[in-house]
C-alpha atoms as a PDB file:
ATOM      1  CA  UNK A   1      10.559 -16.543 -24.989  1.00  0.00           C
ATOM      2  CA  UNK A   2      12.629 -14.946 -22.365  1.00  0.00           C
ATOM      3  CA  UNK A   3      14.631 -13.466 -24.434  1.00  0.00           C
ATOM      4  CA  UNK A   4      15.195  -9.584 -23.992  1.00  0.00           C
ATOM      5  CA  UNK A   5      13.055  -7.251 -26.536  1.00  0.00           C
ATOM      6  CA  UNK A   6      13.274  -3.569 -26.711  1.00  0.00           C
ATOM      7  CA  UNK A   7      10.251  -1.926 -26.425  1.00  0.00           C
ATOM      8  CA  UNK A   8      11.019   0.421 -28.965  1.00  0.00           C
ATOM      9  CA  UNK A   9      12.080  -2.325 -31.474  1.00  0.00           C
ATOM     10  CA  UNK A  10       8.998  -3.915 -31.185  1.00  0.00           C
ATOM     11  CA  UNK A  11       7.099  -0.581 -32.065  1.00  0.00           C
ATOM     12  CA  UNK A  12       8.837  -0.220 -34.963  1.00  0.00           C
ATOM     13  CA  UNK A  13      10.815   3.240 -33.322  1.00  0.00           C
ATOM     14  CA  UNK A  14      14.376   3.249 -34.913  1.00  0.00           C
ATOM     15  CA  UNK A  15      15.186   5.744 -32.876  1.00  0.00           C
ATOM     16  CA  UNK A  16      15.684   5.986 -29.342  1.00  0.00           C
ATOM     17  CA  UNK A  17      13.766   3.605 -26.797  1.00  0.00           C
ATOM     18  CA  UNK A  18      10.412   4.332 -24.996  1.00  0.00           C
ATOM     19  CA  UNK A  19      11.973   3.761 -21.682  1.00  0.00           C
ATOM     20  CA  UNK A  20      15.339   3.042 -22.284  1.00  0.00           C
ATOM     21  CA  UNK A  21      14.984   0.246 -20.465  1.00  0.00           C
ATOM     22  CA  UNK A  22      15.116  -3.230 -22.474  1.00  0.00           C
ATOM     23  CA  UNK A  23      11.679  -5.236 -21.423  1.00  0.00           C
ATOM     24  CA  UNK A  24      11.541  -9.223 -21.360  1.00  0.00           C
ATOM     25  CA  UNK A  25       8.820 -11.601 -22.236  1.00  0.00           C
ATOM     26  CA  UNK A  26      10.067 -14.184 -19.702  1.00  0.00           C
ATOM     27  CA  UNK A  27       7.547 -14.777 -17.594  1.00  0.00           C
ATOM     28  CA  UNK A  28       7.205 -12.108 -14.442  1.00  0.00           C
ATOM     29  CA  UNK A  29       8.054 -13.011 -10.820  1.00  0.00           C
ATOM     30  CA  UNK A  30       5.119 -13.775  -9.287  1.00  0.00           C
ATOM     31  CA  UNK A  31       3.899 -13.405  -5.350  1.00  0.00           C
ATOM     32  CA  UNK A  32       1.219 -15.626  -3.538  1.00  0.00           C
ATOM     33  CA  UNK A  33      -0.212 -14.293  -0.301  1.00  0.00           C
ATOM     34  CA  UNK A  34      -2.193 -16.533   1.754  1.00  0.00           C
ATOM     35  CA  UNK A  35      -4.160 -15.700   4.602  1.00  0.00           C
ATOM     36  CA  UNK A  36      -7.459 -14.355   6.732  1.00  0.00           C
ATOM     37  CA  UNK A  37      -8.591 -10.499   6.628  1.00  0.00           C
ATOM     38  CA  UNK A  38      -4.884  -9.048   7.616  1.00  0.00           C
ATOM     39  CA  UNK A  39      -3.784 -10.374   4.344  1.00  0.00           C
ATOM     40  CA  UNK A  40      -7.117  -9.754   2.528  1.00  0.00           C
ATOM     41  CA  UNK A  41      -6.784  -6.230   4.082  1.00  0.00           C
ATOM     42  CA  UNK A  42      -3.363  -5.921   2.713  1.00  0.00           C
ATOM     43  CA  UNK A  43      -4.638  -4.863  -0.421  1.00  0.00           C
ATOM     44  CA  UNK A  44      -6.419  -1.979   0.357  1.00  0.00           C
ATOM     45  CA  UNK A  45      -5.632   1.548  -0.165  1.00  0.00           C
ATOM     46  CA  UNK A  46      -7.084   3.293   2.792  1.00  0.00           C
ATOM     47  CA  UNK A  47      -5.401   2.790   4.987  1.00  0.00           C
ATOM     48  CA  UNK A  48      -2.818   1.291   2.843  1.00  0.00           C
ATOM     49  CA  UNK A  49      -2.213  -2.434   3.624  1.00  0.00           C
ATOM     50  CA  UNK A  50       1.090  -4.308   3.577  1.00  0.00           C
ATOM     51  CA  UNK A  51       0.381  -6.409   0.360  1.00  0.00           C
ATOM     52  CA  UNK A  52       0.619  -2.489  -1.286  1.00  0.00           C
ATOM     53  CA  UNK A  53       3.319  -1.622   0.890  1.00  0.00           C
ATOM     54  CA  UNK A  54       5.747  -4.788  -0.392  1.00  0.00           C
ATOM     55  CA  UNK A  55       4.270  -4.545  -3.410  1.00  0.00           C
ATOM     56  CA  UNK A  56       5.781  -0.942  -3.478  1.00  0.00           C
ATOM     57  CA  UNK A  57       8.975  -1.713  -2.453  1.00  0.00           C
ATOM     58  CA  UNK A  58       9.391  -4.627  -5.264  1.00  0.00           C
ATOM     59  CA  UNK A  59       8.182  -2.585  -7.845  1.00  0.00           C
ATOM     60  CA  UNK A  60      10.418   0.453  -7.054  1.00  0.00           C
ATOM     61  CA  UNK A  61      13.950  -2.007  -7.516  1.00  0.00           C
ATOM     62  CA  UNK A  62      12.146  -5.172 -10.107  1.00  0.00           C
ATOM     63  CA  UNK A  63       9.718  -2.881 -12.134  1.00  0.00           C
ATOM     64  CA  UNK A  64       7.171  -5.666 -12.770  1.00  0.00           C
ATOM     65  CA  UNK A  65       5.696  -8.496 -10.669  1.00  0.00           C
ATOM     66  CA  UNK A  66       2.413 -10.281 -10.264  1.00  0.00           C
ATOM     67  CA  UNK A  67       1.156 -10.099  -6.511  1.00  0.00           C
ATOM     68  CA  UNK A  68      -1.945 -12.450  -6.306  1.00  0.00           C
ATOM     69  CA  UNK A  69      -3.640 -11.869  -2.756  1.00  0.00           C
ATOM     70  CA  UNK A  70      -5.700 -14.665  -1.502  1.00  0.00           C
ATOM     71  CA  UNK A  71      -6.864 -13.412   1.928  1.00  0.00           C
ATOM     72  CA  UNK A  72     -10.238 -14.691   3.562  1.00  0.00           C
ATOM     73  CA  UNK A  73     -11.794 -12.916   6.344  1.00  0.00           C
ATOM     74  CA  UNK A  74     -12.349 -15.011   9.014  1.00  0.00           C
ATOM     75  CA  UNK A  75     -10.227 -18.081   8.062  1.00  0.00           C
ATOM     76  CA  UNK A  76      -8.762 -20.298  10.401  1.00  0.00           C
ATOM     77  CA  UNK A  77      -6.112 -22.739   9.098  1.00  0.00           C
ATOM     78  CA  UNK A  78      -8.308 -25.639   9.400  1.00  0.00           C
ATOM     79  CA  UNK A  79     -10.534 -23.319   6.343  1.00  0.00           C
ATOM     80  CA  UNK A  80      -7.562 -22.372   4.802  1.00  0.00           C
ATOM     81  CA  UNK A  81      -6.641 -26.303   4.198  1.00  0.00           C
ATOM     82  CA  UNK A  82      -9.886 -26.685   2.924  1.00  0.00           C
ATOM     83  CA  UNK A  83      -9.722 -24.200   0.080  1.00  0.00           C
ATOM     84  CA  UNK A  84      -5.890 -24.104  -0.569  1.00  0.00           C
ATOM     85  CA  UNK A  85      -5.780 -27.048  -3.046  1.00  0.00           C
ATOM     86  CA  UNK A  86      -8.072 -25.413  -5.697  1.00  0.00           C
ATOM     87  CA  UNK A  87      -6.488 -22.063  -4.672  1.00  0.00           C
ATOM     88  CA  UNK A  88      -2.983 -24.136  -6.430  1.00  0.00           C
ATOM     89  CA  UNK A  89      -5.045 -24.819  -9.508  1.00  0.00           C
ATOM     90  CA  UNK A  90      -6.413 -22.018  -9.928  1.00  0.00           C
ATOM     91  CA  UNK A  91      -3.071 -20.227  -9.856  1.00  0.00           C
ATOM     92  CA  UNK A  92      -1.284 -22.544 -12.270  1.00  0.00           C
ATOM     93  CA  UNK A  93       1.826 -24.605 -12.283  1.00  0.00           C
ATOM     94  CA  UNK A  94       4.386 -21.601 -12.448  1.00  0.00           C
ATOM     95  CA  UNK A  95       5.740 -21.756  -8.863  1.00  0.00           C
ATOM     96  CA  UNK A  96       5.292 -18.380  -7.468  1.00  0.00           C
ATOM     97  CA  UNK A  97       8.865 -16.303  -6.322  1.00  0.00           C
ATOM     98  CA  UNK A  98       7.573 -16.573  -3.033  1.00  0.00           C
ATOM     99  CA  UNK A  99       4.537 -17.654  -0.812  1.00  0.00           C
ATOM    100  CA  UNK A 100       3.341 -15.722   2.204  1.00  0.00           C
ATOM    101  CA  UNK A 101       0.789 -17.940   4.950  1.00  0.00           C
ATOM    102  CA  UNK A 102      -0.414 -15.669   7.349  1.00  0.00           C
ATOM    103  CA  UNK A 103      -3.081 -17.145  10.014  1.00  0.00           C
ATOM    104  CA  UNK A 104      -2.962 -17.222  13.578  1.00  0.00           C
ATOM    105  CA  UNK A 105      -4.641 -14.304  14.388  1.00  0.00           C
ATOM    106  CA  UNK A 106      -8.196 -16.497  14.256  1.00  0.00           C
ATOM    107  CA  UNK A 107      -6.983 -19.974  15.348  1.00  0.00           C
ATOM    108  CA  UNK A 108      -6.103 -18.122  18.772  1.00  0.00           C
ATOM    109  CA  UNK A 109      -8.904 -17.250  19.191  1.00  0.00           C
ATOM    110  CA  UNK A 110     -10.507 -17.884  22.935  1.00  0.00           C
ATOM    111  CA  UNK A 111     -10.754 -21.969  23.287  1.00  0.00           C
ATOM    112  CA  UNK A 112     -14.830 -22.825  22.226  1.00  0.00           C
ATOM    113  CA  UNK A 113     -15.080 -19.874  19.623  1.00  0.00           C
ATOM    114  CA  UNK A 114     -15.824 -20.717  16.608  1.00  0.00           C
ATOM    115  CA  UNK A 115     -13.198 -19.995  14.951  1.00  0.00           C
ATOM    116  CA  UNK A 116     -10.374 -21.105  17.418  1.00  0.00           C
ATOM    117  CA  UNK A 117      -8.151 -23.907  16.226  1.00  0.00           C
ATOM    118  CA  UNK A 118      -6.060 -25.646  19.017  1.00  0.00           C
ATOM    119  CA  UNK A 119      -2.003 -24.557  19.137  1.00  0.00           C
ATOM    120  CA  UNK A 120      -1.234 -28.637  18.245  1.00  0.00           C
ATOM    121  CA  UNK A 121      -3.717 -28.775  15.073  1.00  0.00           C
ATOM    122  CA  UNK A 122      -2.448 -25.436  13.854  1.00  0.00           C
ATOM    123  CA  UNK A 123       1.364 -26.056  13.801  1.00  0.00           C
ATOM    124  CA  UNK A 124      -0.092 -29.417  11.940  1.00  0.00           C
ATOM    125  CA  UNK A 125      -2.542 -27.278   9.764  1.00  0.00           C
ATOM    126  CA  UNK A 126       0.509 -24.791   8.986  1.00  0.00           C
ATOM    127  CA  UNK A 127       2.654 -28.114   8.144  1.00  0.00           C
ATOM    128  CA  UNK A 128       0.410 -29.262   5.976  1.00  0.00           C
ATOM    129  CA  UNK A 129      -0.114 -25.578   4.373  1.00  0.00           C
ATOM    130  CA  UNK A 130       3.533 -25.332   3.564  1.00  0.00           C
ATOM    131  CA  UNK A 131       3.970 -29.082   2.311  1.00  0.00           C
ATOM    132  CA  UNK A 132       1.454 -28.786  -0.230  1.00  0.00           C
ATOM    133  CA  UNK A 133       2.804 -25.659  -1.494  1.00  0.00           C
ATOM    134  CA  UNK A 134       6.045 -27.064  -1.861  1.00  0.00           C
ATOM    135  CA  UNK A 135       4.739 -30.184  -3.358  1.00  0.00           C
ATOM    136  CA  UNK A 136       2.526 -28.041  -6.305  1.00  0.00           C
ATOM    137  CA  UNK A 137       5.546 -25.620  -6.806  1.00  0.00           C
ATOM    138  CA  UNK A 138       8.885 -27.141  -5.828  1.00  0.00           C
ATOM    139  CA  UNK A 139      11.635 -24.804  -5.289  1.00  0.00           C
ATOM    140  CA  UNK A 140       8.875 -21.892  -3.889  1.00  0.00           C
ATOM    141  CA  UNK A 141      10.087 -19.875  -0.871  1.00  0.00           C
ATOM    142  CA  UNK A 142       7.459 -20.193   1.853  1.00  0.00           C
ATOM    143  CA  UNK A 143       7.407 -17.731   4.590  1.00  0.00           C
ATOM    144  CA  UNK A 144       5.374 -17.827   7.785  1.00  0.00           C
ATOM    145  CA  UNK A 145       4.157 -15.178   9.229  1.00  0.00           C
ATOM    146  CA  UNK A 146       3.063 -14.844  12.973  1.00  0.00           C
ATOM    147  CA  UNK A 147      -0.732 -13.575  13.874  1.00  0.00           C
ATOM    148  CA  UNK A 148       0.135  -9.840  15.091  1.00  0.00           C
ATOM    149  CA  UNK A 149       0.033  -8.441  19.237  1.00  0.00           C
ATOM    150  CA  UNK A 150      -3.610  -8.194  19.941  1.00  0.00           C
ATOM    151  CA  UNK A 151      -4.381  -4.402  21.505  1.00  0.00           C
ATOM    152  CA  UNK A 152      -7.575  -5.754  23.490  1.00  0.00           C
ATOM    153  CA  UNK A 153      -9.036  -2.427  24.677  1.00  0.00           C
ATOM    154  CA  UNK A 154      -8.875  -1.569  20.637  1.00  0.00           C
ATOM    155  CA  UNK A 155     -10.358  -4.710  19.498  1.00  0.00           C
ATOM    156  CA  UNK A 156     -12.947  -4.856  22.276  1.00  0.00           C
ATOM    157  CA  UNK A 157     -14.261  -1.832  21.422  1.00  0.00           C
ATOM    158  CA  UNK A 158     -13.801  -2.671  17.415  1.00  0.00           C
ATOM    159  CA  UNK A 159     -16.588  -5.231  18.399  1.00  0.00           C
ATOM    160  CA  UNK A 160     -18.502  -3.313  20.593  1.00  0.00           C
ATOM    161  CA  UNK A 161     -18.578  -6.365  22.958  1.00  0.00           C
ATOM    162  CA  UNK A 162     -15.594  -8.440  25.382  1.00  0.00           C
ATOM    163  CA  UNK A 163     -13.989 -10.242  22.677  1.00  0.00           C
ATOM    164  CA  UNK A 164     -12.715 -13.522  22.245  1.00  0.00           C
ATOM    165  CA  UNK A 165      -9.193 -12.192  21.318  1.00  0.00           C
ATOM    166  CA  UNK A 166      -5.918 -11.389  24.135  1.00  0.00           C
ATOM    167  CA  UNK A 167      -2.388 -10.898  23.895  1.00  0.00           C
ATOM    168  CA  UNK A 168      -1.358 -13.990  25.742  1.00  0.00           C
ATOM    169  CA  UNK A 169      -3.082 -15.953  22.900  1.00  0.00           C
ATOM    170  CA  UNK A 170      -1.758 -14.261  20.232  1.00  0.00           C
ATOM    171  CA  UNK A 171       1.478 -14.663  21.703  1.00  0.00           C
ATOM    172  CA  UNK A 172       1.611 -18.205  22.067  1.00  0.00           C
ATOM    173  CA  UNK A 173       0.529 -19.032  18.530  1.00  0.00           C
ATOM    174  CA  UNK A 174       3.023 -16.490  17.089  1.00  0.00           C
END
C-alpha cells in the first residue's frame, strides 16, 4: 500500500490511461468537522454550506479527500465534550489532516438559557476539546473557529420571538 497504481494498469488497458492521472491506494486525507448546526449546516446544498464550499476548493487542487461532518444542532461545548470521545472511536485511529471545532455561537447564548455555557467553562470546554483530539490523533492540526456576528433583528425574527442571542455576546466568546 501507498504505492502509486495506474488506473489503467489495473484495468488491464495497455493503452493509454483512464485519466492520465496515476491514482494511489495510500490512504486519503481525511477532514473532521466538529460543531453545532453552522457546521451541521455546512453540508447542505441549498444554500450551499461551507463544509461544501472547502470541500470544493480541496477537491479542485487534491482530487480526493474524506470530509466527515459531525455537526449537532443545538450543541454547546459542555454537549460536545460529552459525545466527542465516542465521536474519536467511531472515526478510527487514522488522525484526520485536519480538525475543525466550531461552537460558540450557543454557549453565548443569554446567561440562564439553556444552552448558555459561561465564557470561563468554555475556553476550558474548548481546551479540553482540542487536548483530546490531539491525544487520539497526535500530529492532527486543530483549528478553532469563532461563533459568527449575530444580526439580531434577523435572528429575532428567525424565531419569531426576542431571542436570547446579541452581538456583544457573540463577540466576546469569539
Amino acid at each position: 500500500f501507498g504505492k502509486s497504481v495506474k488506473i489503467s494498469n489495473m484495468l488491464g488497458v495497455n493503452k493509454g490511461r483512464v485519466s492520465g492521472i496515476p491514482y494511489t491506494l495510500a490512504p486519503r486525507p481525511n477532514f473532521f468537522l466538529f460543531g453545532d448546526s453552522i457546521t451541521q449546516a455546512g453540508s447542505k446544498v441549498d444554500p450551499l454550506g461551507w463544509v461544501l464550499l472547502l470541500a470544493d476548493e480541496y477537491l479542485a487542487v487534491n482530487r480526493c479527500a474524506e470530509f466527515s461532518n459531525r455537526g449537532f444542532a443545538g450543541y454547546n461545548t459542555r454537549w460536545g465534550l460529552l459525545i466527542l470521545p465516542q465521536l474519536i472511536r467511531e472515526h478510527g485511529p487514522v488522525a484526520p489532516s485536519l480538525a475543525t471545532v466550531f461552537f460558540g455561537a450557543n454557549d453565548a447564548c443569554r446567561e440562564g438559557a439553556r444552552q448558555h455555557v459561561p465564557m470561563a467553562e468554555y475556553t476550558a470546554n474548548l481546551k479540553e476539546i482540542v487536548g483530546m483530539m490531539r491525544k487520539a490523533w497526535p500530529g492532527v492540526v486543530v483549528l478553532l473557529i469563532p461563533p459568527p456576528p449575530i444580526d439580531k433583528e434577523a435572528w429575532d425574527a428567525f424565531k419569531g420571538q426576542d431571542g436570547e442571542r446579541c452581538m456583544e455576546s457573540a463577540g466576546a466568546y469569539a
